[in-house]
PDB file of N, CA and C in Angstrom:
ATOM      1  N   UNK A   1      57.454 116.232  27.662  1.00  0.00           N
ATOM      2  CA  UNK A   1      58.898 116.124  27.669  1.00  0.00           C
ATOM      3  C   UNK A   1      59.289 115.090  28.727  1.00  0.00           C
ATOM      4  N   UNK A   2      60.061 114.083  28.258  1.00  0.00           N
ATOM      5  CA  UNK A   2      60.318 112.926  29.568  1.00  0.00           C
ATOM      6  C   UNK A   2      61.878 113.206  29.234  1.00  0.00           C
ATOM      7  N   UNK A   3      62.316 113.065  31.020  1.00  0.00           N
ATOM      8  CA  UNK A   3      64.137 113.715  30.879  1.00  0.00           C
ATOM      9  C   UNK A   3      64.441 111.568  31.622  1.00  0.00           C
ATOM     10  N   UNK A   4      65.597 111.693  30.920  1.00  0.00           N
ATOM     11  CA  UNK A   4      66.486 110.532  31.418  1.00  0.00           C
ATOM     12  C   UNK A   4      67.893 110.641  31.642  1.00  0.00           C
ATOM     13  N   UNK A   5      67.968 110.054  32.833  1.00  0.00           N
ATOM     14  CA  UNK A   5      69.522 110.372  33.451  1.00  0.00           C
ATOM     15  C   UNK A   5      70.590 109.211  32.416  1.00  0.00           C
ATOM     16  N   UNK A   6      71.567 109.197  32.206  1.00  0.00           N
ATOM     17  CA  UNK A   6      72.412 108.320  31.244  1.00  0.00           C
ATOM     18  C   UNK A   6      73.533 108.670  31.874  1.00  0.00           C
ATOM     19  N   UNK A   7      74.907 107.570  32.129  1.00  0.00           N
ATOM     20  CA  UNK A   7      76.163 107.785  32.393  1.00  0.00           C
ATOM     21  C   UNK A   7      77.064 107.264  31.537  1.00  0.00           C
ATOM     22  N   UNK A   8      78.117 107.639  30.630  1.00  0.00           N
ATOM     23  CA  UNK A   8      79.109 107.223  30.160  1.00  0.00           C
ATOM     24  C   UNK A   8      80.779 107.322  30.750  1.00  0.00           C
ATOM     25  N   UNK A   9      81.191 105.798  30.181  1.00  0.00           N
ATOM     26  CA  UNK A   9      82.517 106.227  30.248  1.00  0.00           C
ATOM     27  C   UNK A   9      82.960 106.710  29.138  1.00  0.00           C
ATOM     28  N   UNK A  10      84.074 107.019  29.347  1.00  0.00           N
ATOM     29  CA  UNK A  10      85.006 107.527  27.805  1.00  0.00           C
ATOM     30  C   UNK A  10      86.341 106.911  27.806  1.00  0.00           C
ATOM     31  N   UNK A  11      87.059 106.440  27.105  1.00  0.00           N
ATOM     32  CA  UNK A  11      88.562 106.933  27.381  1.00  0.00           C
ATOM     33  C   UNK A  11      89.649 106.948  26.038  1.00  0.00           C
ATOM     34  N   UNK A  12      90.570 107.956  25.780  1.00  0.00           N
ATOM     35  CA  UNK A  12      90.637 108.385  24.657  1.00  0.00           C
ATOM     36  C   UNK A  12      91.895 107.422  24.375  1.00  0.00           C
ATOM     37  N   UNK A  13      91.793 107.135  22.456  1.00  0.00           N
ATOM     38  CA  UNK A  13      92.488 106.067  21.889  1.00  0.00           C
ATOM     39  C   UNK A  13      93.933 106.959  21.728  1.00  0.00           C
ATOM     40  N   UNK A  14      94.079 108.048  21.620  1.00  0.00           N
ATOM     41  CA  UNK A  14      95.459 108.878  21.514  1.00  0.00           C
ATOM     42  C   UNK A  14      96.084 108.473  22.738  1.00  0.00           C
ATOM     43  N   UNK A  15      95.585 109.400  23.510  1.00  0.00           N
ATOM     44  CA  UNK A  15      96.265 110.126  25.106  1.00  0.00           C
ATOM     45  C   UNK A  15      96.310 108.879  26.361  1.00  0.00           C
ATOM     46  N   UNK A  16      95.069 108.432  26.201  1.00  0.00           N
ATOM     47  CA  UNK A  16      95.298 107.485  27.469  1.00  0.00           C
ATOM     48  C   UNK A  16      93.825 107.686  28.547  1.00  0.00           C
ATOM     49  N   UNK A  17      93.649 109.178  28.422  1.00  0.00           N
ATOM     50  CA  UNK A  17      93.282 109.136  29.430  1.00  0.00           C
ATOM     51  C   UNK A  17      91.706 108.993  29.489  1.00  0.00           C
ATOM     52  N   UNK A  18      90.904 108.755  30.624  1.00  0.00           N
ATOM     53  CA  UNK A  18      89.901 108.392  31.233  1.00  0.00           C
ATOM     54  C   UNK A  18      88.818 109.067  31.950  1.00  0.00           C
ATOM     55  N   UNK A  19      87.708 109.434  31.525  1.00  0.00           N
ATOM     56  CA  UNK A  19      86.948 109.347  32.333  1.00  0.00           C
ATOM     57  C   UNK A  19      85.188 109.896  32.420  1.00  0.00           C
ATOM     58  N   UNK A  20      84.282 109.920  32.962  1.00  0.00           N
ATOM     59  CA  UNK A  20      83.287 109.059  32.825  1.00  0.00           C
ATOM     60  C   UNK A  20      82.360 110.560  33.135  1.00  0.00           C
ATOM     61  N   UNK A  21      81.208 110.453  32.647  1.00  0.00           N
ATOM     62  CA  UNK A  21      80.073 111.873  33.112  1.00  0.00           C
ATOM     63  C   UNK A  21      78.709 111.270  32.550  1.00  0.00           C
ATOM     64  N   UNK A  22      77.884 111.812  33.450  1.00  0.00           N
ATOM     65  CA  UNK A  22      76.476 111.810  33.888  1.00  0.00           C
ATOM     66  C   UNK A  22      75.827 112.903  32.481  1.00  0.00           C
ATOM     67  N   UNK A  23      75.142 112.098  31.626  1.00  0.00           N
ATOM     68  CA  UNK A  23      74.245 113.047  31.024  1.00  0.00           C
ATOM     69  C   UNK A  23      72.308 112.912  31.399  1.00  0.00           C
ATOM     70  N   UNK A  24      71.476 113.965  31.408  1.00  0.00           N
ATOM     71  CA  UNK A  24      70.253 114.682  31.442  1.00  0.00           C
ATOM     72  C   UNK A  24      70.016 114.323  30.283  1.00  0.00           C
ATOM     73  N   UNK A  25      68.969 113.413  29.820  1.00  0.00           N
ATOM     74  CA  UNK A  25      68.502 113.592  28.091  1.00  0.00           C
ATOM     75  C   UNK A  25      67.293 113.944  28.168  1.00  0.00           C
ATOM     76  N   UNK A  26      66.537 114.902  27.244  1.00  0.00           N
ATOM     77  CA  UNK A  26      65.484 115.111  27.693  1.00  0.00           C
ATOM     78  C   UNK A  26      64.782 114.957  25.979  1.00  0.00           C
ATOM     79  N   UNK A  27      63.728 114.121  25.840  1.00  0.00           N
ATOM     80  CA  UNK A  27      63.267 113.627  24.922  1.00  0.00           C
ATOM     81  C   UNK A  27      61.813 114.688  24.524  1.00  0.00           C
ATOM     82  N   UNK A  28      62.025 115.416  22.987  1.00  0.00           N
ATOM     83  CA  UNK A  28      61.100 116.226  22.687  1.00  0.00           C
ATOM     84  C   UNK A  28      60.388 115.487  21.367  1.00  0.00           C
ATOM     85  N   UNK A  29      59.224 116.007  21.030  1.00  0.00           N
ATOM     86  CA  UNK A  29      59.017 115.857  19.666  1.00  0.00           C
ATOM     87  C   UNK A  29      58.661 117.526  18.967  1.00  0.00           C
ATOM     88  N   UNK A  30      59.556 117.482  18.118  1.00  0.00           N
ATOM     89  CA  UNK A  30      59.642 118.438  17.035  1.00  0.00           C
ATOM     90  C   UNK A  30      58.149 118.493  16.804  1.00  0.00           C
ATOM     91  N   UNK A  31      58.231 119.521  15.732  1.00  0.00           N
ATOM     92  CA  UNK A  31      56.948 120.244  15.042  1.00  0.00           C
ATOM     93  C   UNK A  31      56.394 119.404  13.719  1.00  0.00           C
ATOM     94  N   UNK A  32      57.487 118.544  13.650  1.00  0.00           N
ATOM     95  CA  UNK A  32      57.327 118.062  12.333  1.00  0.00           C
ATOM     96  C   UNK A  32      57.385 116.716  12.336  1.00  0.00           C
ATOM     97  N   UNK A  33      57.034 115.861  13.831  1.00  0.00           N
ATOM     98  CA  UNK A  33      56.836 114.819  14.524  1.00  0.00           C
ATOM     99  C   UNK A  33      57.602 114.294  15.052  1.00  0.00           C
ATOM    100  N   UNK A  34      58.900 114.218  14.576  1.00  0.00           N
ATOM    101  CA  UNK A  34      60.199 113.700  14.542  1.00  0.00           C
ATOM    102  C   UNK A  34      60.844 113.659  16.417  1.00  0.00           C
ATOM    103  N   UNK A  35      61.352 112.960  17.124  1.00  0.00           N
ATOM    104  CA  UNK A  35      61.800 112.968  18.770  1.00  0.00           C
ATOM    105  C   UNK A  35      63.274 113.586  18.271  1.00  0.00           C
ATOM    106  N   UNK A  36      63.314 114.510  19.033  1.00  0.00           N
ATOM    107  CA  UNK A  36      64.574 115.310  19.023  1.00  0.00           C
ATOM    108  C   UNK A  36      65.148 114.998  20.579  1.00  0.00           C
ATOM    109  N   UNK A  37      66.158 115.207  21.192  1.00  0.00           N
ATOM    110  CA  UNK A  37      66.983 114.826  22.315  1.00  0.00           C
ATOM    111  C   UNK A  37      68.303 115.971  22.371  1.00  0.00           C
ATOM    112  N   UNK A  38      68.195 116.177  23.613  1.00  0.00           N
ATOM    113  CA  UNK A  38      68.932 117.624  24.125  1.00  0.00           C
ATOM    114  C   UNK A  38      70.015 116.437  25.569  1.00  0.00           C
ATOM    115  N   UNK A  39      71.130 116.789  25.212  1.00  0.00           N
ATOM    116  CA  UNK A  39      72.175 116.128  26.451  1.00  0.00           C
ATOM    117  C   UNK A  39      72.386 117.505  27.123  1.00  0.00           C
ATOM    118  N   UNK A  40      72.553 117.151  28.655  1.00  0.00           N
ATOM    119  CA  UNK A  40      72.825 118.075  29.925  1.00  0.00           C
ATOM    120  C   UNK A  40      73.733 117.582  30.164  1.00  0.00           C
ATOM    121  N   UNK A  41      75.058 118.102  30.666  1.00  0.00           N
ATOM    122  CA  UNK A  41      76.212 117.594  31.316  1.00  0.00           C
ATOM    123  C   UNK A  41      76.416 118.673  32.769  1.00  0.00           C
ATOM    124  N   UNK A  42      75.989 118.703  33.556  1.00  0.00           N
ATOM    125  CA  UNK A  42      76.359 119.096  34.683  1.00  0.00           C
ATOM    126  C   UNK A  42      75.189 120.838  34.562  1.00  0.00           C
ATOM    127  N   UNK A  43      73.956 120.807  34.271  1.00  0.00           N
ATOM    128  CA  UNK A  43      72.739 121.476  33.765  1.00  0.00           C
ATOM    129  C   UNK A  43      73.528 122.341  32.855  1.00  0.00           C
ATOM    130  N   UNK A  44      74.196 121.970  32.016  1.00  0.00           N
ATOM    131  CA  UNK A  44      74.671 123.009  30.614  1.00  0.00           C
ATOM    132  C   UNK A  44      74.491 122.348  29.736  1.00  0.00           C
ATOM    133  N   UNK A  45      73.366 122.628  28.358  1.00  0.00           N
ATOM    134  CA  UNK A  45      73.535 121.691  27.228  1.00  0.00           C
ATOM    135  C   UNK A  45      74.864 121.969  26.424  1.00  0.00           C
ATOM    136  N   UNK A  46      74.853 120.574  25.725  1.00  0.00           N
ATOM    137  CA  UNK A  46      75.766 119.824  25.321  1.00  0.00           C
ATOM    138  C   UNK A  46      75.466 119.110  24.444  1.00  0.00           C
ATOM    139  N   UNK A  47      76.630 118.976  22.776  1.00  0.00           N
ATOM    140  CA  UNK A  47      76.259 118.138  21.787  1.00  0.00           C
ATOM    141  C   UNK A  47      76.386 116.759  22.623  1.00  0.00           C
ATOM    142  N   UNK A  48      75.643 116.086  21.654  1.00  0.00           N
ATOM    143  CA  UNK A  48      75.311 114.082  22.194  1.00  0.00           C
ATOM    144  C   UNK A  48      76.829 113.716  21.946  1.00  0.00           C
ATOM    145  N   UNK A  49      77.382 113.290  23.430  1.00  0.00           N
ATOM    146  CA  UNK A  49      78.519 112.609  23.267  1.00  0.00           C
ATOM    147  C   UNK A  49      78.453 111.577  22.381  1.00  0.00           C
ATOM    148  N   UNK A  50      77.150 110.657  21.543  1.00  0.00           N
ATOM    149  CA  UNK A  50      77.851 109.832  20.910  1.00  0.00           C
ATOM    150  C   UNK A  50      77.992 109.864  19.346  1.00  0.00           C
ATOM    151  N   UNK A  51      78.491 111.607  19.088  1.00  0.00           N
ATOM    152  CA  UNK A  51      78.532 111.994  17.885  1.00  0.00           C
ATOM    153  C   UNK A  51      79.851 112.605  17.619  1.00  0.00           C
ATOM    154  N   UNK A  52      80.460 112.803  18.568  1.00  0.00           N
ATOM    155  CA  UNK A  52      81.847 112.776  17.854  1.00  0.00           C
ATOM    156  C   UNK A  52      82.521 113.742  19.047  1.00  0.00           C
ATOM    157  N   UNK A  53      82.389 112.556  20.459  1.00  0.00           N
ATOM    158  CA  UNK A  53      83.375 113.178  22.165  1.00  0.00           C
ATOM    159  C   UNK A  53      84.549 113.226  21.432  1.00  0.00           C
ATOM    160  N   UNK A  54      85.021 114.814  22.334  1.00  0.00           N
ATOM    161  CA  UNK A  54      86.264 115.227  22.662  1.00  0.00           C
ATOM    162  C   UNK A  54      87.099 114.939  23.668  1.00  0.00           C
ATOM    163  N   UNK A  55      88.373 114.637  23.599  1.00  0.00           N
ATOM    164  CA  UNK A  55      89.146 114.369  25.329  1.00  0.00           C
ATOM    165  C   UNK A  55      89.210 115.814  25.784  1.00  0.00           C
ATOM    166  N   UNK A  56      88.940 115.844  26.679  1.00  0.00           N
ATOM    167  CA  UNK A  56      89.208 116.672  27.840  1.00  0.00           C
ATOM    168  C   UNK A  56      90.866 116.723  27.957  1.00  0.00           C
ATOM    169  N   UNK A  57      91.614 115.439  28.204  1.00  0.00           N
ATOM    170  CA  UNK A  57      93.277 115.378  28.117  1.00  0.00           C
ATOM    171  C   UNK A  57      93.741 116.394  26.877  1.00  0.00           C
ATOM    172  N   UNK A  58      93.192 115.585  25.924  1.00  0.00           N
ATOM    173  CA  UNK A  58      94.323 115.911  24.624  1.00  0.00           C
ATOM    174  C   UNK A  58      93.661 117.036  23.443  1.00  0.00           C
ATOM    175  N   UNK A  59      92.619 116.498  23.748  1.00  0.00           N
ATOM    176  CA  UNK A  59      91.678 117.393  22.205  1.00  0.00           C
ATOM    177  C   UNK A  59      91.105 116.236  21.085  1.00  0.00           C
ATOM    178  N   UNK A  60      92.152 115.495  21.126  1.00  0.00           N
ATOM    179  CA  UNK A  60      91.486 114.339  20.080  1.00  0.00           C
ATOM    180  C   UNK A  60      90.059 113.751  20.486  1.00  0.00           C
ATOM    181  N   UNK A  61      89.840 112.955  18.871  1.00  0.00           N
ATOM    182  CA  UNK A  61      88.387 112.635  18.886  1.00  0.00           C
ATOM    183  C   UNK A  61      88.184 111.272  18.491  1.00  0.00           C
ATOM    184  N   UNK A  62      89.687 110.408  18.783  1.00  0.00           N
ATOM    185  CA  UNK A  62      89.327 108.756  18.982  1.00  0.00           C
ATOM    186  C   UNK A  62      89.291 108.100  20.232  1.00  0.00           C
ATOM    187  N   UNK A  63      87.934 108.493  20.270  1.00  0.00           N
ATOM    188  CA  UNK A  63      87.591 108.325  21.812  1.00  0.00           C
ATOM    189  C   UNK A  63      86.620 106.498  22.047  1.00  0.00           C
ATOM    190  N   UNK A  64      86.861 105.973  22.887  1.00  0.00           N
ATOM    191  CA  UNK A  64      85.583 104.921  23.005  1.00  0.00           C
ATOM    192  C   UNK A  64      84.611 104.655  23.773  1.00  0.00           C
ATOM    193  N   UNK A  65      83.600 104.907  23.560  1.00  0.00           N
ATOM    194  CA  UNK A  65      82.605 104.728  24.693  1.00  0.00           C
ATOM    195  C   UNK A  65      82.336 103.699  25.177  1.00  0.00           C
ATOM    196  N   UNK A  66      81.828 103.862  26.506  1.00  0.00           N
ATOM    197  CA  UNK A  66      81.876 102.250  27.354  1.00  0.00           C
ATOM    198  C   UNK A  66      80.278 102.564  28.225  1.00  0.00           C
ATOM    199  N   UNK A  67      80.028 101.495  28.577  1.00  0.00           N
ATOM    200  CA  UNK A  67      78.887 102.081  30.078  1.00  0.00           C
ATOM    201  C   UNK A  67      79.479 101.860  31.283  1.00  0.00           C
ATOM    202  N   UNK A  68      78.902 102.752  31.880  1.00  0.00           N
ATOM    203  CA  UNK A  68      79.023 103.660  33.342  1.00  0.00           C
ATOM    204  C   UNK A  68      80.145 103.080  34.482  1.00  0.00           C
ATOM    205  N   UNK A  69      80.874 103.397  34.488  1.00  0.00           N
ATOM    206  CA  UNK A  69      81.640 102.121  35.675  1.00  0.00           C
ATOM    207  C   UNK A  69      82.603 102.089  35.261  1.00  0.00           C
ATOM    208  N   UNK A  70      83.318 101.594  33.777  1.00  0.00           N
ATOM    209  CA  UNK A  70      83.979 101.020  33.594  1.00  0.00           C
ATOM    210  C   UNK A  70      85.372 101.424  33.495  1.00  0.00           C
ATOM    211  N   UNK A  71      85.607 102.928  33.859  1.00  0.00           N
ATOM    212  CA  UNK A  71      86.894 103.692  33.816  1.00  0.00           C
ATOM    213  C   UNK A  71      87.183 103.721  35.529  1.00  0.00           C
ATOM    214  N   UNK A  72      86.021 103.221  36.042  1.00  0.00           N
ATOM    215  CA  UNK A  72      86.272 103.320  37.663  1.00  0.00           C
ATOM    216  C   UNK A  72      87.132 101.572  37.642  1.00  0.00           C
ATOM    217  N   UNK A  73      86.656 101.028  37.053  1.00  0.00           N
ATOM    218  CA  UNK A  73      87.211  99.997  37.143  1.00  0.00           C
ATOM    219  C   UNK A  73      88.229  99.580  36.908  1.00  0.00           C
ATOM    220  N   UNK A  74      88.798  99.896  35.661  1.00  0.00           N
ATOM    221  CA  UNK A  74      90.099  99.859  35.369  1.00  0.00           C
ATOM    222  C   UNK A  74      90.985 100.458  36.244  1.00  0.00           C
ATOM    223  N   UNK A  75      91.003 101.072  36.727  1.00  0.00           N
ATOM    224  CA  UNK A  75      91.752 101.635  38.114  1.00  0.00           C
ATOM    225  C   UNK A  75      91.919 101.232  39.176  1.00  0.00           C
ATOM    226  N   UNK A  76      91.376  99.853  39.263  1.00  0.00           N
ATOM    227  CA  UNK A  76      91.515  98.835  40.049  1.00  0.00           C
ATOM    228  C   UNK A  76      92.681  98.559  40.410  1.00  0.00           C
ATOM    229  N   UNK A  77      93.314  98.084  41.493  1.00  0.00           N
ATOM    230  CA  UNK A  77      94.846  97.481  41.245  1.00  0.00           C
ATOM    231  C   UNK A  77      94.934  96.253  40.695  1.00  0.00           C
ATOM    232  N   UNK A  78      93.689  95.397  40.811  1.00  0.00           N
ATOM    233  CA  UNK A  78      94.347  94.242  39.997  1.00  0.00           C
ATOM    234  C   UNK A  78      93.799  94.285  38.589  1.00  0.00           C
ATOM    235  N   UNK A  79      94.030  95.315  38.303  1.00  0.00           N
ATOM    236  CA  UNK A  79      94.444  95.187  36.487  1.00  0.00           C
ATOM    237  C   UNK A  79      94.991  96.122  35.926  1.00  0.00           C
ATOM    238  N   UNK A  80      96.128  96.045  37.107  1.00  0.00           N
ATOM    239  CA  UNK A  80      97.488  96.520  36.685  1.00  0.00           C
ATOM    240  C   UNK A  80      98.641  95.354  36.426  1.00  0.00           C
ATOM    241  N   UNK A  81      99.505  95.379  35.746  1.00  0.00           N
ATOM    242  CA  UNK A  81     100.218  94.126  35.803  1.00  0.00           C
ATOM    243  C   UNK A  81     101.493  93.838  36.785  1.00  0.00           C
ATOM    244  N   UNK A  82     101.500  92.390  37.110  1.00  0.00           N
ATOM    245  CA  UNK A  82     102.094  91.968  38.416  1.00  0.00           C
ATOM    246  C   UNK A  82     103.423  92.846  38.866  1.00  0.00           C
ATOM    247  N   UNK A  83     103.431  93.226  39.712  1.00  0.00           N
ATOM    248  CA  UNK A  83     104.623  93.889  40.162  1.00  0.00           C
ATOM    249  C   UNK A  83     104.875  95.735  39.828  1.00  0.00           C
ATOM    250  N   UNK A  84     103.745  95.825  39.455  1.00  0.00           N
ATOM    251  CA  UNK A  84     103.365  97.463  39.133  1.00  0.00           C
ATOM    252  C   UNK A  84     102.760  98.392  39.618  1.00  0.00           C
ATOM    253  N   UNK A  85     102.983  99.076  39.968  1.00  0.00           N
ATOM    254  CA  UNK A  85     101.805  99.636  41.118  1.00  0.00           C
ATOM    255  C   UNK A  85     100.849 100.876  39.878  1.00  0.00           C
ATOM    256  N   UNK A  86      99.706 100.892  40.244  1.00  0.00           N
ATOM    257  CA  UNK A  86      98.817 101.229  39.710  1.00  0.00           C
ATOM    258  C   UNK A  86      99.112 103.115  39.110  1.00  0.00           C
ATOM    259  N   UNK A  87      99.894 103.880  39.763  1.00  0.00           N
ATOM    260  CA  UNK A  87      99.933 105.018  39.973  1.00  0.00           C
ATOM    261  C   UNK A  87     101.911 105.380  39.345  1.00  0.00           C
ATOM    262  N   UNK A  88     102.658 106.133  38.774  1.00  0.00           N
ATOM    263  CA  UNK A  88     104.049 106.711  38.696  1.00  0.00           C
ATOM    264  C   UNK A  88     104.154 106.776  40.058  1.00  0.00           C
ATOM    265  N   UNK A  89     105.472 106.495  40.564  1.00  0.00           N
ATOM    266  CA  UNK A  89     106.116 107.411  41.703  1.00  0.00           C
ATOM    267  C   UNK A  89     107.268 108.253  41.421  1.00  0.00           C
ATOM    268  N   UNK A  90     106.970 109.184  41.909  1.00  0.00           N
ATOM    269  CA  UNK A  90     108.015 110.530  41.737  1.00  0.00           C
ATOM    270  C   UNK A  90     109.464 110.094  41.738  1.00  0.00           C
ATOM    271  N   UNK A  91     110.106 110.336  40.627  1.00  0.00           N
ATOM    272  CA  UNK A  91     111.755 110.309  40.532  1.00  0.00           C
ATOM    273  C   UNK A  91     112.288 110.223  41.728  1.00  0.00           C
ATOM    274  N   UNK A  92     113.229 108.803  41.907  1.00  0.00           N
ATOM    275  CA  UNK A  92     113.699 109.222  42.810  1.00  0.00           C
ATOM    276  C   UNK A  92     113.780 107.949  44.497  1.00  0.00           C
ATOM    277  N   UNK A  93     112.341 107.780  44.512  1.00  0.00           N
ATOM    278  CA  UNK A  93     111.799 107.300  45.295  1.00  0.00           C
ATOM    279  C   UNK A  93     112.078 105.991  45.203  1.00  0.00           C
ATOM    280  N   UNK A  94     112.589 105.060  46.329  1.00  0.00           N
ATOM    281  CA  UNK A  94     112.803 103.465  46.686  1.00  0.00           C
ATOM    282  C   UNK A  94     111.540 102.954  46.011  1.00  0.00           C
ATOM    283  N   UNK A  95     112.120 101.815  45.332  1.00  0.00           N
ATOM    284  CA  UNK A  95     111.085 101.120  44.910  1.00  0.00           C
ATOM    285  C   UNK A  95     111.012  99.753  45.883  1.00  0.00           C
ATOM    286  N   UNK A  96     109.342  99.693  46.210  1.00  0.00           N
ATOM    287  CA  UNK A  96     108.789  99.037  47.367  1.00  0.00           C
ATOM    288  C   UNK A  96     109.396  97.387  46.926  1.00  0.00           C
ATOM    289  N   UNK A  97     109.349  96.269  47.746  1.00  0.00           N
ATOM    290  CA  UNK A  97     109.767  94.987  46.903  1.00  0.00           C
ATOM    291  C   UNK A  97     108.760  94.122  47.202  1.00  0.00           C
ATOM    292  N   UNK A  98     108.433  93.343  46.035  1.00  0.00           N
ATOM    293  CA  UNK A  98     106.682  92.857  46.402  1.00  0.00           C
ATOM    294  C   UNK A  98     106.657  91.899  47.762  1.00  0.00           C
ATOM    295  N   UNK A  99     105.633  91.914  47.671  1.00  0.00           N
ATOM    296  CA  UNK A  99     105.432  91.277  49.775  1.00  0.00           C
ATOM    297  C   UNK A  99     105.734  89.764  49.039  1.00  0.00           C
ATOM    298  N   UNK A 100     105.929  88.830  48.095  1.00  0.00           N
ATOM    299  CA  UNK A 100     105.898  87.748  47.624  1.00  0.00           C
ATOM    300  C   UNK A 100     106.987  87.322  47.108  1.00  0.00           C
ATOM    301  N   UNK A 101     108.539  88.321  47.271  1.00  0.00           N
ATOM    302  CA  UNK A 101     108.987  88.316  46.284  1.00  0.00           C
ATOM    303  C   UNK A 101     109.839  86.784  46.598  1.00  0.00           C
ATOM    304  N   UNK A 102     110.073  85.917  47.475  1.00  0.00           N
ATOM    305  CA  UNK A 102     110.358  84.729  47.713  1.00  0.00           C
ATOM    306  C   UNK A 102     109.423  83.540  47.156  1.00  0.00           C
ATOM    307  N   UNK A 103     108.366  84.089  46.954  1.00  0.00           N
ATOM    308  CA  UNK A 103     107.352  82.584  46.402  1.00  0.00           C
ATOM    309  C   UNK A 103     107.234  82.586  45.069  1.00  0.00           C
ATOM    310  N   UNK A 104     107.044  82.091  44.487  1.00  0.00           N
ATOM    311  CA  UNK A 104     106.518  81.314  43.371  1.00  0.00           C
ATOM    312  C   UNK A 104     105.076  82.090  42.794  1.00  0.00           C
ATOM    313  N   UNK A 105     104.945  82.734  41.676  1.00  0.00           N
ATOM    314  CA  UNK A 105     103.998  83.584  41.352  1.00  0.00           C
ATOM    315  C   UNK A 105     103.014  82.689  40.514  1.00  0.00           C
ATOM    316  N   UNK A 106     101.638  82.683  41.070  1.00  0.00           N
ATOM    317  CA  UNK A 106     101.254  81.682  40.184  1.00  0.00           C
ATOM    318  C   UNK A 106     100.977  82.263  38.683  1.00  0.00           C
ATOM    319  N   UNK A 107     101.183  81.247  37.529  1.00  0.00           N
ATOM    320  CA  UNK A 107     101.081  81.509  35.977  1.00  0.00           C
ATOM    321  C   UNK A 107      99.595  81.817  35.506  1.00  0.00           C
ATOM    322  N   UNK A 108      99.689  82.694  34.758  1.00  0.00           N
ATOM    323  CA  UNK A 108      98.434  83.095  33.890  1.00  0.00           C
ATOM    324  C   UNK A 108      97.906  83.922  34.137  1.00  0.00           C
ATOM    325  N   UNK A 109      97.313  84.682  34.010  1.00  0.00           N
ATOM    326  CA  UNK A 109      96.195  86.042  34.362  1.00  0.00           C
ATOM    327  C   UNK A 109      94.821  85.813  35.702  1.00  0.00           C
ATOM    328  N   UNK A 110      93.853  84.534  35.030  1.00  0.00           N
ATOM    329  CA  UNK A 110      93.499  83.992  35.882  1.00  0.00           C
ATOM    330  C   UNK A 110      93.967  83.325  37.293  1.00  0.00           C
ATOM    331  N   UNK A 111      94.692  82.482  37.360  1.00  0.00           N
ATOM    332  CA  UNK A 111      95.513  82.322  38.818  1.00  0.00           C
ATOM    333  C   UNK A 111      96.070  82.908  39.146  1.00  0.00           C
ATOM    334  N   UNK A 112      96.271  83.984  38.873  1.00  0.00           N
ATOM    335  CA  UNK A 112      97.058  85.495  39.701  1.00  0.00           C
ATOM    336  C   UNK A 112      95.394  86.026  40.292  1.00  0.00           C
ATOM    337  N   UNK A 113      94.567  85.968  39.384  1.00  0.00           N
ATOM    338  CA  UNK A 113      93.445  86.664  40.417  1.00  0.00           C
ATOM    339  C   UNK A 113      92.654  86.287  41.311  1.00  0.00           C
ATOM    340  N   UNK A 114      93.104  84.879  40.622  1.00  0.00           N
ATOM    341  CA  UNK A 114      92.375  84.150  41.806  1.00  0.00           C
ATOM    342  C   UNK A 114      93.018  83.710  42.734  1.00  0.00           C
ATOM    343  N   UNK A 115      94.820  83.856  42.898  1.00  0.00           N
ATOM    344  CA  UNK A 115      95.436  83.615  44.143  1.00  0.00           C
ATOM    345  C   UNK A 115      94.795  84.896  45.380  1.00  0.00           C
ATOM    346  N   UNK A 116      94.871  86.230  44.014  1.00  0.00           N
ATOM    347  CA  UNK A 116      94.673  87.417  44.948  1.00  0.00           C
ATOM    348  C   UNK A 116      93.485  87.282  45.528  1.00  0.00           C
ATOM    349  N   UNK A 117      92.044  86.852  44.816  1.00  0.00           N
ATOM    350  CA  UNK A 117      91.120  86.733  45.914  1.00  0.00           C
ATOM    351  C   UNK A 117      90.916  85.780  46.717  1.00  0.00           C
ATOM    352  N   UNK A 118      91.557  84.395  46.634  1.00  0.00           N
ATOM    353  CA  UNK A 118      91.676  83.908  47.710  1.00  0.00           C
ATOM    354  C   UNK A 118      92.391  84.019  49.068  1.00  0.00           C
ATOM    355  N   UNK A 119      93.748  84.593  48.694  1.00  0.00           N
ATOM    356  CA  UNK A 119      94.486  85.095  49.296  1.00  0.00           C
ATOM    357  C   UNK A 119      95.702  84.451  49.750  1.00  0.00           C
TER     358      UNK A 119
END
């Protein structure tokens, strides 16, 4: 029996929402030669997420799989769009005014990220 660690992201095409888990695969061969495969999600088996994941959010099952990382990533602030902050703020609350709001924003997707990492 050889076990392999695997990480997916998820994030569901309904709801929105995001996010990512560590599966245990542990590779058998049946009686009848055939490699059978058992997923662990946190040491509890579990059908193979890539047969038909559930959201955790909503219940739905148009979900997309990604590799490992990539729901951490999107949560990035810069790929949120300009002047948005990454997160709701509670009803109510002053809205902050961007530290730039006198200059000149540079155009396109690219020169916005690359103003931001240059700085």
């Amino acid at each position: 029996m050889e076990t392999v660690r695997e990480a997916y992201s998820f994030a569901c095409l309904s709801c929105g929402y995001g996010w990512e888990q560590a599966y245990d695969i542990e590779h058998h061969v049946a009686r009848d030669g055939h490699v059978a495969f058992e997923y662990h999600a946190n040491g509890v088996r579990v059908p193979s997420p890539l047969l038909k994941p559930t959201c955790p959010g909503c219940g739905g099952h148009t979900v997309r799989i990604m590799r490992e990382g990539r729901v951490t990533v999107a949560d990035q602030p810069w790929h949120h769009a300009p002047g948005f902050s990454a997160h709701a703020e509670p009803a109510g609350a002053p809205a902050a005014a961007p530290a730039d709001a006198g200059e000149p924003r540079p155009r396109g997707r690219l020169a916005r990220l690359w103003s931001r990492l240059t700085g």
